[in-house]
C-alpha atoms as a PDB file:
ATOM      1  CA  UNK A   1      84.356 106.514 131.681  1.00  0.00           C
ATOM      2  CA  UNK A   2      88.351 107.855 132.363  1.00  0.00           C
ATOM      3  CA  UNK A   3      89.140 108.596 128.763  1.00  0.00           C
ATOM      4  CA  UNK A   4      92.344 110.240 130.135  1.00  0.00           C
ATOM      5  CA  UNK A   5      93.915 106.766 130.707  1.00  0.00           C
ATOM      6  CA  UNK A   6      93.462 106.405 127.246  1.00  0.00           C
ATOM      7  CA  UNK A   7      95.275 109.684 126.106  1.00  0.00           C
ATOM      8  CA  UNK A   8      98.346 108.701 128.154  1.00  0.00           C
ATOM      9  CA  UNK A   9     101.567 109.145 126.430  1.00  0.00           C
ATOM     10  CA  UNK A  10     102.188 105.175 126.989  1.00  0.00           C
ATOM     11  CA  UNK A  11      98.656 103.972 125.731  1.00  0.00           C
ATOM     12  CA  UNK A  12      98.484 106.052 122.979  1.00  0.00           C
ATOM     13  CA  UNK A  13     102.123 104.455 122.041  1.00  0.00           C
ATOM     14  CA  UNK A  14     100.548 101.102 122.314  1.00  0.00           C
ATOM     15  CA  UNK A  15      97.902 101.673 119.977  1.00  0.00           C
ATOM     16  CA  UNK A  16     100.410 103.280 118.220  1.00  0.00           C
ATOM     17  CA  UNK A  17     101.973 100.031 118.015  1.00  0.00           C
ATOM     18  CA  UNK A  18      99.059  97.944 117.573  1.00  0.00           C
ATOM     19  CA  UNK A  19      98.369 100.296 113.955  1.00  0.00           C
ATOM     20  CA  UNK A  20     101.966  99.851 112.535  1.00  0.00           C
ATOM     21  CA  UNK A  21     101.531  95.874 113.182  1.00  0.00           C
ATOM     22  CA  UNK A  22      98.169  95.670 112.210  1.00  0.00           C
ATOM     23  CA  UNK A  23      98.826  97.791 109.377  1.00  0.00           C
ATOM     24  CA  UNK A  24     101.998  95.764 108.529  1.00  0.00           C
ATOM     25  CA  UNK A  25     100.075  92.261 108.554  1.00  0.00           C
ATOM     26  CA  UNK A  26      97.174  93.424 106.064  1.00  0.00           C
ATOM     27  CA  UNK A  27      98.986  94.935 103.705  1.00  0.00           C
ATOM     28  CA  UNK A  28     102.016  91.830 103.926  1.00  0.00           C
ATOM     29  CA  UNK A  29      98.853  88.839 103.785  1.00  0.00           C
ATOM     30  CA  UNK A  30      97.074  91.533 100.910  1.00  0.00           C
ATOM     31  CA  UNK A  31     100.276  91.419  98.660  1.00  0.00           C
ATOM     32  CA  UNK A  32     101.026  88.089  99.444  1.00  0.00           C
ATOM     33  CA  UNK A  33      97.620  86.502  98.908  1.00  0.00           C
ATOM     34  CA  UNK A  34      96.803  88.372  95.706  1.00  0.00           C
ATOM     35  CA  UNK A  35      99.897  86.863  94.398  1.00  0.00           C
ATOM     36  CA  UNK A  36      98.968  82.959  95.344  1.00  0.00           C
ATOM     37  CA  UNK A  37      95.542  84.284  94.655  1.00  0.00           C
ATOM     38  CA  UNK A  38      96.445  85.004  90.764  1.00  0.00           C
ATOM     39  CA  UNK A  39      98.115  81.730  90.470  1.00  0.00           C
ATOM     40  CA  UNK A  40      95.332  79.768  92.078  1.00  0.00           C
ATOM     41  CA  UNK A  41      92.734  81.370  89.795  1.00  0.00           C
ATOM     42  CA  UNK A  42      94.748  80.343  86.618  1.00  0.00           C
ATOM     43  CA  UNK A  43      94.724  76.907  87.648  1.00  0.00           C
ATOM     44  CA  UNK A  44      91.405  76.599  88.426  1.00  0.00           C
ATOM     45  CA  UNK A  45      90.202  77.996  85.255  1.00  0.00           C
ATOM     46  CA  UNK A  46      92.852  76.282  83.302  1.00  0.00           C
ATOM     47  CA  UNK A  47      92.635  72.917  81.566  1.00  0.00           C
ATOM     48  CA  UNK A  48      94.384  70.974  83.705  1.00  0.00           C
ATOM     49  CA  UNK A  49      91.709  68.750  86.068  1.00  0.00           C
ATOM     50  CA  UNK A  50      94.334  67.610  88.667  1.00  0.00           C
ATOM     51  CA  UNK A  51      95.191  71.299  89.636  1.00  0.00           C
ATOM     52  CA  UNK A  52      91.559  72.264  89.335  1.00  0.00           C
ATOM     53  CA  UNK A  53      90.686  69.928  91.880  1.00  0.00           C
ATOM     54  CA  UNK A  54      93.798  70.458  94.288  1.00  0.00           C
ATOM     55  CA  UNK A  55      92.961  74.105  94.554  1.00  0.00           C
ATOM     56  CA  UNK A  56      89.283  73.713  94.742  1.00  0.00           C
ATOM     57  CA  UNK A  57      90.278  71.072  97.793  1.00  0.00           C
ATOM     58  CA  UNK A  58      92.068  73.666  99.126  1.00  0.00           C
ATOM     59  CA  UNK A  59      89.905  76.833  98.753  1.00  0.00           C
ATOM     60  CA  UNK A  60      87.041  74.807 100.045  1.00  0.00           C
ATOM     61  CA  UNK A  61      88.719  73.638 103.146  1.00  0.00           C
ATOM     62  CA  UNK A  62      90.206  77.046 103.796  1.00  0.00           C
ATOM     63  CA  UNK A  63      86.589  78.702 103.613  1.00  0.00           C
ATOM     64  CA  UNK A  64      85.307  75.984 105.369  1.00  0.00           C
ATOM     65  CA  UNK A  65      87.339  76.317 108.811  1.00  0.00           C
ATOM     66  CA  UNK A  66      87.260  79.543 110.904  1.00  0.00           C
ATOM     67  CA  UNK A  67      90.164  81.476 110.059  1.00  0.00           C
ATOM     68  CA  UNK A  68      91.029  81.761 114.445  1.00  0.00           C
ATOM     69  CA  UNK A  69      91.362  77.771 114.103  1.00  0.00           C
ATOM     70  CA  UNK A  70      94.035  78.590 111.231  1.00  0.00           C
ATOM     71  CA  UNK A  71      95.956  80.800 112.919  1.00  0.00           C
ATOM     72  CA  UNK A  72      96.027  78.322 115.565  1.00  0.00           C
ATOM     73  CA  UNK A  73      97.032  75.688 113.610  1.00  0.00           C
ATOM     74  CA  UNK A  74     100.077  77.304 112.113  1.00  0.00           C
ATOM     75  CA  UNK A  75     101.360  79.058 115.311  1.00  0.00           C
ATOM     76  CA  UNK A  76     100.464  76.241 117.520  1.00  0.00           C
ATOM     77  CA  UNK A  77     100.538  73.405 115.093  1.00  0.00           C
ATOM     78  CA  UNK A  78     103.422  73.349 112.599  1.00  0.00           C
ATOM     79  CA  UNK A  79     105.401  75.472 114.897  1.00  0.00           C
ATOM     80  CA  UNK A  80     105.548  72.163 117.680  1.00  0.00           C
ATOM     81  CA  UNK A  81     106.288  69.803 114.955  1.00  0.00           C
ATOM     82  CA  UNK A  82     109.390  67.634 116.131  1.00  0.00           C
ATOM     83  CA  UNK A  83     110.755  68.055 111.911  1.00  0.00           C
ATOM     84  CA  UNK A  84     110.440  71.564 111.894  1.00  0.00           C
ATOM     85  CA  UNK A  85     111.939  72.516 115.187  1.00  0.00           C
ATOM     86  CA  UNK A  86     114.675  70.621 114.218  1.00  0.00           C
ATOM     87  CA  UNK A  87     115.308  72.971 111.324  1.00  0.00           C
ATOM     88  CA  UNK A  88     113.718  76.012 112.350  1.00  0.00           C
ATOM     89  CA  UNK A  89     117.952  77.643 113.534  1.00  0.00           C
ATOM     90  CA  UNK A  90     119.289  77.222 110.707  1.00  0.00           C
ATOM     91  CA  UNK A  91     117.009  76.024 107.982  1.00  0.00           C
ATOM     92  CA  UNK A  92     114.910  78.176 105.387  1.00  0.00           C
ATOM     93  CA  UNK A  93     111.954  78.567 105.885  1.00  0.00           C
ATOM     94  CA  UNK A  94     111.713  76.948 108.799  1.00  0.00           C
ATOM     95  CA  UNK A  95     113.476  79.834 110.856  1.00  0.00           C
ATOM     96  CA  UNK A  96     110.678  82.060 109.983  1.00  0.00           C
ATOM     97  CA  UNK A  97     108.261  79.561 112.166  1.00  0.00           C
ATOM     98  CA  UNK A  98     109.601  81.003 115.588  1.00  0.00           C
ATOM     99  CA  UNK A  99     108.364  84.171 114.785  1.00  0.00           C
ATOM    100  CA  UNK A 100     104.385  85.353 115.705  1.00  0.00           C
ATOM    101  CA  UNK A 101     104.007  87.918 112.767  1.00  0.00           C
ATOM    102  CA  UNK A 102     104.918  85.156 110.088  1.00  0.00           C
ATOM    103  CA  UNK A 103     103.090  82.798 111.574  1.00  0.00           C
ATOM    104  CA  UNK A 104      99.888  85.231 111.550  1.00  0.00           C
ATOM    105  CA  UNK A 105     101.233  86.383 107.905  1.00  0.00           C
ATOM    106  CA  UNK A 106     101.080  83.102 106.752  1.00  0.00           C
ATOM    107  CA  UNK A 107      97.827  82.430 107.870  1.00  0.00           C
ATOM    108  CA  UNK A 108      96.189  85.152 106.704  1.00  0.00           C
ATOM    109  CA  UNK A 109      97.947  84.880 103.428  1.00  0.00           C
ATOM    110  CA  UNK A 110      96.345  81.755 102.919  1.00  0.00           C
ATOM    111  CA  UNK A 111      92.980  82.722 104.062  1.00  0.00           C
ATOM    112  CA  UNK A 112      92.838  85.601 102.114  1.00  0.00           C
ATOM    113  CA  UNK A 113      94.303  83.757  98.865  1.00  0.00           C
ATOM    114  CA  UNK A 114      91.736  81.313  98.902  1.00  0.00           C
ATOM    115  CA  UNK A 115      88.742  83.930  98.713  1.00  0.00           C
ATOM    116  CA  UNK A 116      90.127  86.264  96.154  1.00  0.00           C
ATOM    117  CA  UNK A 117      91.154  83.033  94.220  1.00  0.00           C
ATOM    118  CA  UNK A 118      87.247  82.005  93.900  1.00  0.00           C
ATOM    119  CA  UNK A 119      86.254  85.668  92.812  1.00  0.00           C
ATOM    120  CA  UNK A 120      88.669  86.054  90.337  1.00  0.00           C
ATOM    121  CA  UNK A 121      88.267  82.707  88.885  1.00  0.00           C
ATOM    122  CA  UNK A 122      84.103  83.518  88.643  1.00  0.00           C
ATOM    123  CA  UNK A 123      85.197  86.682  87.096  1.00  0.00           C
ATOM    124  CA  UNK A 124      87.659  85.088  84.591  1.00  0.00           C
ATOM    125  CA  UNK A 125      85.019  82.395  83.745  1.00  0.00           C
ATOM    126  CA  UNK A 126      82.254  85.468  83.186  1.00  0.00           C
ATOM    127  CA  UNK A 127      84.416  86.734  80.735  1.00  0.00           C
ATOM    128  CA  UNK A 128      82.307  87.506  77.046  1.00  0.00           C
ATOM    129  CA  UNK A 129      83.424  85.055  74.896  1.00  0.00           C
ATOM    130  CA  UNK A 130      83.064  87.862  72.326  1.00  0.00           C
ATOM    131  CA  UNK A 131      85.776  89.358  73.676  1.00  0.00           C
ATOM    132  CA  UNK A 132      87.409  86.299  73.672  1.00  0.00           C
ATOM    133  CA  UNK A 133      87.153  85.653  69.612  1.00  0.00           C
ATOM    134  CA  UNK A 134      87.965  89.454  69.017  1.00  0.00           C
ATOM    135  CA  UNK A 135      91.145  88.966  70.594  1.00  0.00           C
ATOM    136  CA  UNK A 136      91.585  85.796  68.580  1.00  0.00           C
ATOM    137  CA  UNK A 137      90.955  87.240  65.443  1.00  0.00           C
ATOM    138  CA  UNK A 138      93.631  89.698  66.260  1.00  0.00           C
ATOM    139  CA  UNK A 139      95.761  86.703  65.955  1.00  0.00           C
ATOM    140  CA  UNK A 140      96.565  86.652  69.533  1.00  0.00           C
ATOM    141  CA  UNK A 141      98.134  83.596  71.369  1.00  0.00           C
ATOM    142  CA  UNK A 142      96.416  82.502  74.060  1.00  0.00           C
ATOM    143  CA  UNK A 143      98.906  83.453  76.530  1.00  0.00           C
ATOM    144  CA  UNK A 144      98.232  87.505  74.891  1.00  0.00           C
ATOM    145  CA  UNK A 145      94.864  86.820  75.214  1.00  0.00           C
ATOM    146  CA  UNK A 146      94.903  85.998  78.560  1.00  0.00           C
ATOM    147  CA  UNK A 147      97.238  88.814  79.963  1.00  0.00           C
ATOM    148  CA  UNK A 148      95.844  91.456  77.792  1.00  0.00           C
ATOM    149  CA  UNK A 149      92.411  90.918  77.894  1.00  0.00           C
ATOM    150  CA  UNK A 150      90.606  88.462  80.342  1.00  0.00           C
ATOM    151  CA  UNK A 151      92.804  89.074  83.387  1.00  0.00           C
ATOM    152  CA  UNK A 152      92.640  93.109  83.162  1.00  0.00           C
ATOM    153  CA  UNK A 153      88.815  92.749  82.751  1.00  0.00           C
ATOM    154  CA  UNK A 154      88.386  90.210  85.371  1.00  0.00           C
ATOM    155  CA  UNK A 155      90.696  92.336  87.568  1.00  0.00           C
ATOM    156  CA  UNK A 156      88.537  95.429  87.105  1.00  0.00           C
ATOM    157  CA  UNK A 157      85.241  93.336  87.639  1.00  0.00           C
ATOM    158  CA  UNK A 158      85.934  91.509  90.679  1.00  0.00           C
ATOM    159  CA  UNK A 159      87.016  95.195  92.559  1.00  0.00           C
ATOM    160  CA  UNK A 160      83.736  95.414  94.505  1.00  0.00           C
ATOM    161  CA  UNK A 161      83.641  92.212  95.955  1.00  0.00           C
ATOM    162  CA  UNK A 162      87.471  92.284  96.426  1.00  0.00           C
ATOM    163  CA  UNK A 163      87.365  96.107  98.466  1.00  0.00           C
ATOM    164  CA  UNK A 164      84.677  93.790 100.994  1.00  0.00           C
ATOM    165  CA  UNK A 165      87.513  91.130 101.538  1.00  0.00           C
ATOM    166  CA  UNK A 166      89.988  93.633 102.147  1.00  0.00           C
ATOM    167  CA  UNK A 167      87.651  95.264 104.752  1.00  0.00           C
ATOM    168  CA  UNK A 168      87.272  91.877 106.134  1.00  0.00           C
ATOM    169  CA  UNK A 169      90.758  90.989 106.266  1.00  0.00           C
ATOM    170  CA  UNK A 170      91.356  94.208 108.129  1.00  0.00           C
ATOM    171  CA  UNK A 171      88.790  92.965 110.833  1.00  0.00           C
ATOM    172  CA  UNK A 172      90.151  89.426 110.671  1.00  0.00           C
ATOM    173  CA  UNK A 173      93.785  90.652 111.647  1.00  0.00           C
ATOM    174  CA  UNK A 174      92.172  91.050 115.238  1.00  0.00           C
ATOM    175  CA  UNK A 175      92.699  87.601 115.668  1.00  0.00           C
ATOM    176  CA  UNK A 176      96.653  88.348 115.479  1.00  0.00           C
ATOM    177  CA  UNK A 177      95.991  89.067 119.347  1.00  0.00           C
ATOM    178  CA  UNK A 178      95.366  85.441 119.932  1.00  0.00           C
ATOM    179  CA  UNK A 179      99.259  84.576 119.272  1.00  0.00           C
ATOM    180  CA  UNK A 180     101.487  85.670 122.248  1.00  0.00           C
ATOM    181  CA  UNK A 181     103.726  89.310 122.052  1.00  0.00           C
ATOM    182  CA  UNK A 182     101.980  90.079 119.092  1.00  0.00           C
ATOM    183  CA  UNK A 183     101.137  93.755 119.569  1.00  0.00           C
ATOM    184  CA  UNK A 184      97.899  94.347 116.870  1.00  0.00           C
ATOM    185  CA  UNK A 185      95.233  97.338 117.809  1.00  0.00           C
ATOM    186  CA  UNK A 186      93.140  94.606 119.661  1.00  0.00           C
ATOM    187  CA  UNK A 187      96.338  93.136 121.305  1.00  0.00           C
ATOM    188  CA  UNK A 188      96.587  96.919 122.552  1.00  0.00           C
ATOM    189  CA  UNK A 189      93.221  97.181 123.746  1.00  0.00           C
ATOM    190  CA  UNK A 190      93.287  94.062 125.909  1.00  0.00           C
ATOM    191  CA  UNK A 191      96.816  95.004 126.998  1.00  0.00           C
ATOM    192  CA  UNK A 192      94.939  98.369 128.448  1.00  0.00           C
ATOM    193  CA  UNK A 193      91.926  96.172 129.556  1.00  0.00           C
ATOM    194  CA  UNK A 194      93.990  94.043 131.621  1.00  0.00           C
ATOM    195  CA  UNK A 195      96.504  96.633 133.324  1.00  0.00           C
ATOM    196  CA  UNK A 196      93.564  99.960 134.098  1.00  0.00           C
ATOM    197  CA  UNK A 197      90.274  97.478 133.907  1.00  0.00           C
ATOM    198  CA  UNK A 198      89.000  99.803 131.406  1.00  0.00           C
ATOM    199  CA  UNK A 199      86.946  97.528 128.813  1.00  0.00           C
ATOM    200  CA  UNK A 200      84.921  99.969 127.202  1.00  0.00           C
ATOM    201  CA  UNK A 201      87.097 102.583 127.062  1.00  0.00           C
ATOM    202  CA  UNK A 202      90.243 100.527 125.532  1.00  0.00           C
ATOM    203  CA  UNK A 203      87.785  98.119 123.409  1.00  0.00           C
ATOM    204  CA  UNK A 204      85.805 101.651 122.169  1.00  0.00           C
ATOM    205  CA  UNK A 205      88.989 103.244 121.625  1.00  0.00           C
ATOM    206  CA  UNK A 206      90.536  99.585 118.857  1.00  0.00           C
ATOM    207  CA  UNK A 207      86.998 100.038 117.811  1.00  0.00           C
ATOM    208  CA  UNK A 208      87.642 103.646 116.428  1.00  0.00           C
ATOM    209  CA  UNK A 209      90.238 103.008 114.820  1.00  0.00           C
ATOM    210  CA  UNK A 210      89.252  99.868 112.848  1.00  0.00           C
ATOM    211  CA  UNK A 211      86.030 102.192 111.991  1.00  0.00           C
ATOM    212  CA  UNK A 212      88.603 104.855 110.501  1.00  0.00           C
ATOM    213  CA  UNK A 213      91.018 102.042 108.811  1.00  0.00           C
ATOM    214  CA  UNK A 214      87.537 101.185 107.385  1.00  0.00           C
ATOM    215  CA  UNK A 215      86.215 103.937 105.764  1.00  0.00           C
ATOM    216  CA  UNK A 216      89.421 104.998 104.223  1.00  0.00           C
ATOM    217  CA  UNK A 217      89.665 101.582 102.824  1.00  0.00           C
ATOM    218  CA  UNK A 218      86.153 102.330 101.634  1.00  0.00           C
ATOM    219  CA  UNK A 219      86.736 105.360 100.156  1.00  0.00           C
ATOM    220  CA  UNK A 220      90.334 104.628  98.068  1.00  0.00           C
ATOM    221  CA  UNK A 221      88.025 101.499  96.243  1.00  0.00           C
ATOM    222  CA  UNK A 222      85.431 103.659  95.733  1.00  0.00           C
ATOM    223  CA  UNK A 223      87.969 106.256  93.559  1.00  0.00           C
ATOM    224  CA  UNK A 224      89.339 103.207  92.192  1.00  0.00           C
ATOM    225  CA  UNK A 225      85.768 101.780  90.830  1.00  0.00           C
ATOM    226  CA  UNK A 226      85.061 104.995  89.906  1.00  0.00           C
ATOM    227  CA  UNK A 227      88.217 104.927  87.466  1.00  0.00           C
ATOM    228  CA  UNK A 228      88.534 101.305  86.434  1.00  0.00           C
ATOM    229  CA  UNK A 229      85.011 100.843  86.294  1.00  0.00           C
ATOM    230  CA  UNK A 230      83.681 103.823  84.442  1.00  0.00           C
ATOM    231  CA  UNK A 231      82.561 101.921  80.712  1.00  0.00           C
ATOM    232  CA  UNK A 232      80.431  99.488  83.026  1.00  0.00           C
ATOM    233  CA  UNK A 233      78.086 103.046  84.157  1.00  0.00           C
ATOM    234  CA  UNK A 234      75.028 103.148  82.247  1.00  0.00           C
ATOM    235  CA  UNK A 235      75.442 105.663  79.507  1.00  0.00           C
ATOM    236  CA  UNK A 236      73.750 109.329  80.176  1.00  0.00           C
ATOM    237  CA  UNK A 237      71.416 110.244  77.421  1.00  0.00           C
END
């Protein structure tokens, strides 16, 4: 093991690198996907059949295909389209399509979109109906009734499965290192690999950090449970 390679002024500025663009693609596809997310849960729970099926379509074919074959397909895919890089100088948002951290954005935008979309819709379905009819015999429209009570609820209920896609997304954005000059933690690592031959020590090294990113993603949605989620805890006697 030569751990010093690793504490090099220039490596450690590489990882440093591969953090702030890692960092910058989770939270960007996080924001961005709980957005699209929101949207797509409303329409599959809403009353409209045609947009229930196109987003079921879509969630199912998104968590159906590896999320490396997406990333692919976006980068290497819609970015070699004739139509596109016809437009892509001068012509929003086509422009955005020559560069490797939208394309990875946008895939794992999508991805993530699709997932939260199915656990927020479960959660909005699960929603007491008694709730519901309280909120109705309030006189409430169903627009109130939906913003004040079965999305906050929902939101709150579907924070445990949500903090495991987040910690999954943060794993996923590894695969940024398959598109070219895209500089994530693993890009970083294998940039190391290939220069010193150092696999263990470069691959331990991205390991540590994604272990750290981890467990303080861990620990800010456990608080968080711990405060939205207090009036599910049992009641001490």
């Amino acid at each position: 093991m030569q751990w010093a390679i690793i504490f090099e002024p220039q490596n450690l500025a590489l990882y440093g690198t591969g953090i702030l663009t890692t960092l910058s693609l989770l939270a960007s596809s996080l924001v961005v996907g709980a957005v699209l997310a929101l949207i797509f849960a409303l329409m599959l729970t809403g009353p409209i059949k045609a947009l229930q099926w196109l987003v079921s379509g879509y969630t199912f074919v998104i968590r159906g295909t590896p999320l490396l074959i997406q990333v692919y397909l976006i980068y290497y895919g819609l970015g070699q389209l004739e139509w596109i890089q016809a437009r892509w100088d001068d012509v929003w948002p086509w422009t955005h399509f020559k560069e490797p951290f939208f394309c990875a954005l946008l895939a794992f935008s999508l991805n993530t979109a699709a997932y939260t979309a199915e656990m927020l819709a479960g959660a909005i379905r699960e929603t007491s109906a008694g709730e519901v009819e309280a909120a109705q015999a309030y006189g409430m429209s169903r627009f109130k009734v939906m913003r004040y009570i079965v999305l906050p609820s929902a939101m709150r209920r579907t924070l445990p499965a949500y903090s495991n896609e987040v910690v999954m997304m943060l794993h996923a954005t590894s695969l940024a290192s398959a598109v070219p000059s895209l500089i994530d933690v693993t890009g970083a690592a294998s940039r190391i690999y290939s220069d010193y031959y150092l696999p263990f020590e470069a691959y331990l090294a991205a390991a540590g950090i994604y272990l750290v990113a981890s467990f303080c993603l861990i620990g800010f949605f456990k608080f968080s449970e711990g405060r939205l989620l207090a009036y599910l805890a049992p009641r001490r006697k």
